[in-house]
N, C-alpha and C. Protein backbone atom coordinates (compact mmCIF):
# COMPACT_ATOMS: atom_id res chain seq x y z
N UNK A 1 -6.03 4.34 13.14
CA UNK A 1 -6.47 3.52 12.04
C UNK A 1 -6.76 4.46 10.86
N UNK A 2 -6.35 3.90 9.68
CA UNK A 2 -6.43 4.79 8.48
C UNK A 2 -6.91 4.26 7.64
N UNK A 3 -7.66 4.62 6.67
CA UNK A 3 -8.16 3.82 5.24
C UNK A 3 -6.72 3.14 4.47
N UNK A 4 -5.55 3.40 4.64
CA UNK A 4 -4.58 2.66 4.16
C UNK A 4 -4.16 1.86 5.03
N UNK A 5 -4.16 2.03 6.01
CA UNK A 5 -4.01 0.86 6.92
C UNK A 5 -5.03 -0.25 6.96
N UNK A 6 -6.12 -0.09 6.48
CA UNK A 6 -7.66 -1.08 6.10
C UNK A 6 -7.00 -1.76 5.25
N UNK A 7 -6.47 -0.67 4.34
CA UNK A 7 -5.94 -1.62 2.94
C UNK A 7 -4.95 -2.09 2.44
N UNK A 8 -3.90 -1.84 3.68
CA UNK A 8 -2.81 -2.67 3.54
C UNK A 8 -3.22 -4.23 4.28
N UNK A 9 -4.43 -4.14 4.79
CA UNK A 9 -4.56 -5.62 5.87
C UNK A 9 -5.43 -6.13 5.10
N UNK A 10 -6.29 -5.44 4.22
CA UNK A 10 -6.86 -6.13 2.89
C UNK A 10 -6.53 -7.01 2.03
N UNK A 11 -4.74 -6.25 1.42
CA UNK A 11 -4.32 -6.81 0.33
C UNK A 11 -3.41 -8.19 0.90
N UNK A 12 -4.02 -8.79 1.74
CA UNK A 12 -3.57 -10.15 1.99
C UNK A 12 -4.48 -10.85 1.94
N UNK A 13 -6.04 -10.60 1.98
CA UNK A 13 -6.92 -11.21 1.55
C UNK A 13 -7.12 -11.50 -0.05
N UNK A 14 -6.92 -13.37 -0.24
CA UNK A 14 -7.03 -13.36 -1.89
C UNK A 14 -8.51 -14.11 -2.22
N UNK A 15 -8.55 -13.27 -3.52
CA UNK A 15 -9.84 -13.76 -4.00
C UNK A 15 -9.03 -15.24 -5.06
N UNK A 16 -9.80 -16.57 -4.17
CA UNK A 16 -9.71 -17.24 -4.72
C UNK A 16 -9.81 -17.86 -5.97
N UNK A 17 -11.02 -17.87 -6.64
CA UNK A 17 -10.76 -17.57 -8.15
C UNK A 17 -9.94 -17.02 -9.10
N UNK A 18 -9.89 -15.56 -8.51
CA UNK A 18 -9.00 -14.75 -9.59
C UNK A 18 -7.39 -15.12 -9.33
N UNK A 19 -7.33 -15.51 -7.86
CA UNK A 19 -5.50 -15.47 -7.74
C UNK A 19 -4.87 -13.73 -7.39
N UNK A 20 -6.00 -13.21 -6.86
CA UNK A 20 -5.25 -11.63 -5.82
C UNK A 20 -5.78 -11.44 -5.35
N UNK A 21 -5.14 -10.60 -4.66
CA UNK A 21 -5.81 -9.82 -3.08
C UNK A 21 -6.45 -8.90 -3.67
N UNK A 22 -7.74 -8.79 -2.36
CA UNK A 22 -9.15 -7.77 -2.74
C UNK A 22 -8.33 -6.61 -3.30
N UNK A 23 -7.24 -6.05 -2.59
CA UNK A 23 -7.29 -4.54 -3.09
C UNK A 23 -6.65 -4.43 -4.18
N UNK A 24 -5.81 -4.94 -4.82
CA UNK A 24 -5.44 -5.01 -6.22
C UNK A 24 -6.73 -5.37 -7.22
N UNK A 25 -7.83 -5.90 -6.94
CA UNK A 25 -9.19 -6.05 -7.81
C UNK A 25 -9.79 -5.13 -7.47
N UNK A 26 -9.79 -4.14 -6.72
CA UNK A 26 -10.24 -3.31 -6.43
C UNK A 26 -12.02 -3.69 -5.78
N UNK A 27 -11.79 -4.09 -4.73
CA UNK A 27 -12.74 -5.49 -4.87
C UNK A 27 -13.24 -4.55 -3.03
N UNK A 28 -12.66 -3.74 -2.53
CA UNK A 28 -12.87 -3.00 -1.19
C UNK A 28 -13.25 -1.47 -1.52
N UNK A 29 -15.14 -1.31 -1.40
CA UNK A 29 -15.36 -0.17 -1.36
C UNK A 29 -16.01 0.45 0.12
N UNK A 30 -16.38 1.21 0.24
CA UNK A 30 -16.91 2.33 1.20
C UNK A 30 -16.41 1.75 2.60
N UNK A 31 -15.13 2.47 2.91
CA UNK A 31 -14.32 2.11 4.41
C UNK A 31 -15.11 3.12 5.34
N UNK A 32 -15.25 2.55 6.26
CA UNK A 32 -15.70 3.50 7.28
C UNK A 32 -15.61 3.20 8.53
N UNK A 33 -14.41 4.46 8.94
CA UNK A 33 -13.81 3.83 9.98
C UNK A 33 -13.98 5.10 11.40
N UNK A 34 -14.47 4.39 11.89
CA UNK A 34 -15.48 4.99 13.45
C UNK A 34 -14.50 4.21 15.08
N UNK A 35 -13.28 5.27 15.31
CA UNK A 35 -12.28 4.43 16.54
C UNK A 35 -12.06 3.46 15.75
N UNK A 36 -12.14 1.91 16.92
CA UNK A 36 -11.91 0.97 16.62
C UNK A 36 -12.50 0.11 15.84
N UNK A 37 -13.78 0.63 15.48
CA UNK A 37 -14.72 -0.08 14.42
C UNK A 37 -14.30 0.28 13.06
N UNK A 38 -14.12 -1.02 12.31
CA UNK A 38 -13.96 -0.37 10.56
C UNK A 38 -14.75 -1.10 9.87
N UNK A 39 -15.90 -0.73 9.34
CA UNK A 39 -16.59 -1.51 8.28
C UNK A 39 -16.17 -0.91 6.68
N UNK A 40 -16.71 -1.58 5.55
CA UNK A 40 -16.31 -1.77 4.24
C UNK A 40 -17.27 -2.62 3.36
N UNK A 41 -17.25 -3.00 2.31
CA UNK A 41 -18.07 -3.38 1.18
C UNK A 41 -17.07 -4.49 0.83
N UNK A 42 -17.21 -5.74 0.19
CA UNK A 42 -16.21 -6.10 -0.54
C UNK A 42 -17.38 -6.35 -2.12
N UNK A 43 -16.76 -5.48 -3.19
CA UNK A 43 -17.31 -6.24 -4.70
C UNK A 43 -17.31 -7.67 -4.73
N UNK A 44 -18.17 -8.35 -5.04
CA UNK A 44 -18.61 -10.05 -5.19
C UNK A 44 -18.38 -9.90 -6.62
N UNK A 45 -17.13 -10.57 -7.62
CA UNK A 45 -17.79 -11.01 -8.65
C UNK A 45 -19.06 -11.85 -9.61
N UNK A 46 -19.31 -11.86 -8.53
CA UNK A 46 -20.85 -12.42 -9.19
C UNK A 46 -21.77 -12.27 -7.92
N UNK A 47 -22.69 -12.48 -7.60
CA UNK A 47 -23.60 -11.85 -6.43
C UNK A 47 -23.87 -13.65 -5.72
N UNK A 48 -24.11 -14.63 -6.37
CA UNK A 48 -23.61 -15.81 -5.98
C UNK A 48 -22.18 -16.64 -5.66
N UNK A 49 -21.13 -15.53 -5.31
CA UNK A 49 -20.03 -15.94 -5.28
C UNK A 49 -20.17 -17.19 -4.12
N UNK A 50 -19.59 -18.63 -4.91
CA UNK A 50 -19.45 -19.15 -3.27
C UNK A 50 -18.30 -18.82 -2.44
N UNK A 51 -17.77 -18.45 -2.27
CA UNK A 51 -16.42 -17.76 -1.91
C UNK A 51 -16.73 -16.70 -0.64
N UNK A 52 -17.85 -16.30 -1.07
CA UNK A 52 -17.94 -15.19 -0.11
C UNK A 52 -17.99 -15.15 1.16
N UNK A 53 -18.02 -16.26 1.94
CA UNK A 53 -18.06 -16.35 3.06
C UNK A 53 -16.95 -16.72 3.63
N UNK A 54 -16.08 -17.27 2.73
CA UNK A 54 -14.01 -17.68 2.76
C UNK A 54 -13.77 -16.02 3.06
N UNK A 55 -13.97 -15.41 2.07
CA UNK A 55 -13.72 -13.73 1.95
C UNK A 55 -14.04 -12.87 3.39
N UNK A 56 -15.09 -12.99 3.47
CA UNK A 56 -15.66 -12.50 4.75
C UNK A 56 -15.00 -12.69 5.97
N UNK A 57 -14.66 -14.22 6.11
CA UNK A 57 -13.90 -14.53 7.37
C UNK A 57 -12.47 -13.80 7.52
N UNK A 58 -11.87 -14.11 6.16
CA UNK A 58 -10.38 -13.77 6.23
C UNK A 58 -10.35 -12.53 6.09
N UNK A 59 -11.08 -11.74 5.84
CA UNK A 59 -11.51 -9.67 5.97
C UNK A 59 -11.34 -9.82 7.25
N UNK A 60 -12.07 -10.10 8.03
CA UNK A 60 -12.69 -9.78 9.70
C UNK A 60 -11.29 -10.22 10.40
N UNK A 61 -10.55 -11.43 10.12
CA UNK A 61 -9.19 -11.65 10.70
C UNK A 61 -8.31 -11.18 10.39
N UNK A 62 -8.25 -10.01 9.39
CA UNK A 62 -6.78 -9.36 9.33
C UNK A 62 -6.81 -7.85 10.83
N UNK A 63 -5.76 -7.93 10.35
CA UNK A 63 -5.43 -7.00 12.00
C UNK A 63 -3.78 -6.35 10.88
């Protein structure tokens, strides 16, 4: 597992509002990837995004 491999399974996650995937918004910070565990940050455009929990799910299901 590689930080480009995080972020090639990223950039299929779209931020609904804007109309793109997190990693073209640059929207995926601090990867950290431990074996099979990979955690990450995603930027919220607004800190009340309702979205964020659409986001969250479809992060955790890419493979």
């Amino acid at each position: 597992m590689t930080n480009e491999a995080v972020l090639q399974a990223l950039s299929n996650v779209q931020e609904p509002d804007l109309g793109k995937d997190l990693v073209t918004l640059n929207m995926v910070k601090d990867i950290v990837i431990d074996g099979d565990a990979v955690s990450f940050t995603i930027v919220l455009t607004t800190p009340a995004c309702p979205m964020k929990d659409m986001m969250r799910t479809a992060s955790e299901k890419c493979h």
